[in-house]
Protein backbone atom coordinates (compact mmCIF):
# COMPACT_ATOMS: atom_id res chain seq x y z
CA UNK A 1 122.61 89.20 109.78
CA UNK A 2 121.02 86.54 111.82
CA UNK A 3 117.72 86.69 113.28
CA UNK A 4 117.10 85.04 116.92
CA UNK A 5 113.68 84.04 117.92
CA UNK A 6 113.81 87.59 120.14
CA UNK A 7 114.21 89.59 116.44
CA UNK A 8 111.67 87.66 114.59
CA UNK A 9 108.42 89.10 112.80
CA UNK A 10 105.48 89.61 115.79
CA UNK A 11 103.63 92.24 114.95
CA UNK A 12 101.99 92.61 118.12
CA UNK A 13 104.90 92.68 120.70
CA UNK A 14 106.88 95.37 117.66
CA UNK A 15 107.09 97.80 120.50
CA UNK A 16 109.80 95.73 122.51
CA UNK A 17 111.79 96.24 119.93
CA UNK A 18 114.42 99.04 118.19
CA UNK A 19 112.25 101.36 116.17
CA UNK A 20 110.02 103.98 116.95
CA UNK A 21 107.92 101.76 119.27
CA UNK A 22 104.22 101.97 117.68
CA UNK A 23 102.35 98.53 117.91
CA UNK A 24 102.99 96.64 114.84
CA UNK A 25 105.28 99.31 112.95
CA UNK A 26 108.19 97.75 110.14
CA UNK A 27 110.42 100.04 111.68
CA UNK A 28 111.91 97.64 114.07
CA UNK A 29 112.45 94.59 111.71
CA UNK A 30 115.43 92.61 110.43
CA UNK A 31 116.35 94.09 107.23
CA UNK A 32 115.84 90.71 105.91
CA UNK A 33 112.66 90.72 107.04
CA UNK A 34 111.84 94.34 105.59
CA UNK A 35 113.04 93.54 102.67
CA UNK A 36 110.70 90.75 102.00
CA UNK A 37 108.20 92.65 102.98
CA UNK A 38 109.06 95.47 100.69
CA UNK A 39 108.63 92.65 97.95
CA UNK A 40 105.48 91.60 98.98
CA UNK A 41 104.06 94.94 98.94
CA UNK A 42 105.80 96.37 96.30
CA UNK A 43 104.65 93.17 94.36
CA UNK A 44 101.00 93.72 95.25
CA UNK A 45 101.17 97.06 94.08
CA UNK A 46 102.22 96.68 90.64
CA UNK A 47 100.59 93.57 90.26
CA UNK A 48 102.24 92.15 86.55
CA UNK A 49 105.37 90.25 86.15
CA UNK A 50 108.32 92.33 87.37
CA UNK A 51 109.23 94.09 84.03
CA UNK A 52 112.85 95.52 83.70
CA UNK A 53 112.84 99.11 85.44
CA UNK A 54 110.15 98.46 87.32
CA UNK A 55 111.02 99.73 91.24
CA UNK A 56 110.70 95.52 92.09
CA UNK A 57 113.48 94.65 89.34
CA UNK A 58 115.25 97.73 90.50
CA UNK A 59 115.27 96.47 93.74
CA UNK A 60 116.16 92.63 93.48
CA UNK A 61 118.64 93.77 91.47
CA UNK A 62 120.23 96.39 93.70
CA UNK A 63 120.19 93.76 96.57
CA UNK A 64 121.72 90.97 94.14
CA UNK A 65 118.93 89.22 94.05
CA UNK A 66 117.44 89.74 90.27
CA UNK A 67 117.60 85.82 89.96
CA UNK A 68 115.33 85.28 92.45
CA UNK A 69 112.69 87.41 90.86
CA UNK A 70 110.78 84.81 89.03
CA UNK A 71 110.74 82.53 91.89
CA UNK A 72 109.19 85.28 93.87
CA UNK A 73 106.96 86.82 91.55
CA UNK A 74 105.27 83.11 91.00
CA UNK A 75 105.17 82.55 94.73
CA UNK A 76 103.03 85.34 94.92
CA UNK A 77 101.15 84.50 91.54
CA UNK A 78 100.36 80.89 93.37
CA UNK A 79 98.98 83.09 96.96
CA UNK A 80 96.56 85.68 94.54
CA UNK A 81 95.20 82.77 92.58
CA UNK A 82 94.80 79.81 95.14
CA UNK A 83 94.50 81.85 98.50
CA UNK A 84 91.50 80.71 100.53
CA UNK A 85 90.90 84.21 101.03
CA UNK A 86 92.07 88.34 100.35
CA UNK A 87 95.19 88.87 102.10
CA UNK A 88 95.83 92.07 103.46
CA UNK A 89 98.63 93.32 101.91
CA UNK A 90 99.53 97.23 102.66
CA UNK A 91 100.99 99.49 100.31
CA UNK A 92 104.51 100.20 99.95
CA UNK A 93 104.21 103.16 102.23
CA UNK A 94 102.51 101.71 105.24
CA UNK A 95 104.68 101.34 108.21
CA UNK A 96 102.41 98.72 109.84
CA UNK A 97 102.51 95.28 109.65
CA UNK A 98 99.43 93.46 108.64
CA UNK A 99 98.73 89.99 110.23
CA UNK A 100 98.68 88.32 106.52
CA UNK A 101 102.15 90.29 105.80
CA UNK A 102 103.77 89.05 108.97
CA UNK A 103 102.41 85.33 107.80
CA UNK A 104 104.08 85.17 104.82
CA UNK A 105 107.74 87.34 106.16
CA UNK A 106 107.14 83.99 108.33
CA UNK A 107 106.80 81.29 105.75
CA UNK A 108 109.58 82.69 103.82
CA UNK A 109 111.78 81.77 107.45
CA UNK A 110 110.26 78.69 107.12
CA UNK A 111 110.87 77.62 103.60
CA UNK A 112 114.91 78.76 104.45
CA UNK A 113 114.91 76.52 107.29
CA UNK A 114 114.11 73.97 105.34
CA UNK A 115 110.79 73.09 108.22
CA UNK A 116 109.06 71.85 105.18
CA UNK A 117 106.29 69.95 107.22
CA UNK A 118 105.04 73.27 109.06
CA UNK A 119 105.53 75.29 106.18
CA UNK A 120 103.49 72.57 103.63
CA UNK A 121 101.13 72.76 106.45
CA UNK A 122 100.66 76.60 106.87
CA UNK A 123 100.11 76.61 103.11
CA UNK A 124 97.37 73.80 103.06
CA UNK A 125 95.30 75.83 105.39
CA UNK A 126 96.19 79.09 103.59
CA UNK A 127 95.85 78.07 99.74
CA UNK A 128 94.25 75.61 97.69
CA UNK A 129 96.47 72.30 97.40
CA UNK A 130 97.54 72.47 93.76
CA UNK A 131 98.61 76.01 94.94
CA UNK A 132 100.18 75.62 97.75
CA UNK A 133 102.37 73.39 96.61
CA UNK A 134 104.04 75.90 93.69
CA UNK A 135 104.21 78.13 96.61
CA UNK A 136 105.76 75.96 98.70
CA UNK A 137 108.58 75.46 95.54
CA UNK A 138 108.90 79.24 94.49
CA UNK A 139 108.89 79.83 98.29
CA UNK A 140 111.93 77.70 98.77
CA UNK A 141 113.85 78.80 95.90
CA UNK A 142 113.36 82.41 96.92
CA UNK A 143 114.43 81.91 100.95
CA UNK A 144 117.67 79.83 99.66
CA UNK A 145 118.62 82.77 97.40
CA UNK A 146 118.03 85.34 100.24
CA UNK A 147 120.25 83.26 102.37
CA UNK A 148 122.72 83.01 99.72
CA UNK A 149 122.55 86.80 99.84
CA UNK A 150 123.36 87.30 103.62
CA UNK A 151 119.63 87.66 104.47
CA UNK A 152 118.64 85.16 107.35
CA UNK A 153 115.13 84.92 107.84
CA UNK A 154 115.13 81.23 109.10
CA UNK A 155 113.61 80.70 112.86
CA UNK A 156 116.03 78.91 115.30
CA UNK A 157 115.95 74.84 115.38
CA UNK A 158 113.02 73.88 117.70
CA UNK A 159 111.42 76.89 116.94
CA UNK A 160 109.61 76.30 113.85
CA UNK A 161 106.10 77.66 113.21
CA UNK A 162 106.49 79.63 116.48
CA UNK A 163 106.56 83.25 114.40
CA UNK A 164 103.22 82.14 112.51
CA UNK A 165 101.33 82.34 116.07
């Protein structure tokens, strides 16, 4: 499943697309995209390394994705530790999509289309540099296994950096 520039993560024009049409709902995402996000939360709430049976190994490893685990798990280590700031990360159940969450759903397009300057970038500003540059690596590692796994979350040539605005 391919996203086009029209599908990608904005979670302020979310009501022009399929879903139940509130402002900034998950409903209408990729599945790519929601399942990142699902990560990301899911990650946040548990908070520890992914331990087997936990619902985030359950789920990388229902999707086929249980090697990519580590790669995500320190991506998000680097963002907790070196972030300049909190980021507002919702719980599992929240159907709205949180400016920070959107950000990163973003940077994971990024690091699979290989836009390495905007995504370094994004991270500089986000992260301290030491940081942002595991992030950047985990990051990477993560998108290309999502790809591998049918899951495009990679903005259109010429378009890079446009999602994170």
């Amino acid at each position: 499943m391919e996203s086009s520039s029209e599908q990608g993560l904005r979670p302020l024009q979310a009501s022009a697309r399929p879903g139940c049409g509130r402002l900034g709902c998950a409903c209408g995402l990729p599945i790519s995209e929601r399942f990142v996000l699902w990560a990301l939360r899911q990650w946040q709430h548990d908070r520890a390394l992914p331990e087997e049976g936990s619902t985030l190994h359950r789920g990388f490893q229902m999707a086929g994705l249980l090697d990519a685990l580590p790669d995500f798990a320190i991506a998000m280590d680097a963002f907790l530790f070196g972030a300049r700031r909190a980021m507002e990360i919702h719980l599992p159940t929240c159907s709205k999509v949180s400016c920070d969450e959107a950000t990163l759903v973003a940077l994971c397009g990024l690091a699979q289309g290989h836009y390495d300057g905007p995504l370094l970038a994004s991270l500089d500003v986000m992260m301290a540099p030491t940081a942002s540059r595991v992030a950047a690596i985990r990051l990477k590692a993560f998108a290309v296994a999502l790809f591998n796994a049918g899951l495009r979350l990679s903005p259109l040539p010429g378009a890079a950096g446009a999602r994170l605005n």
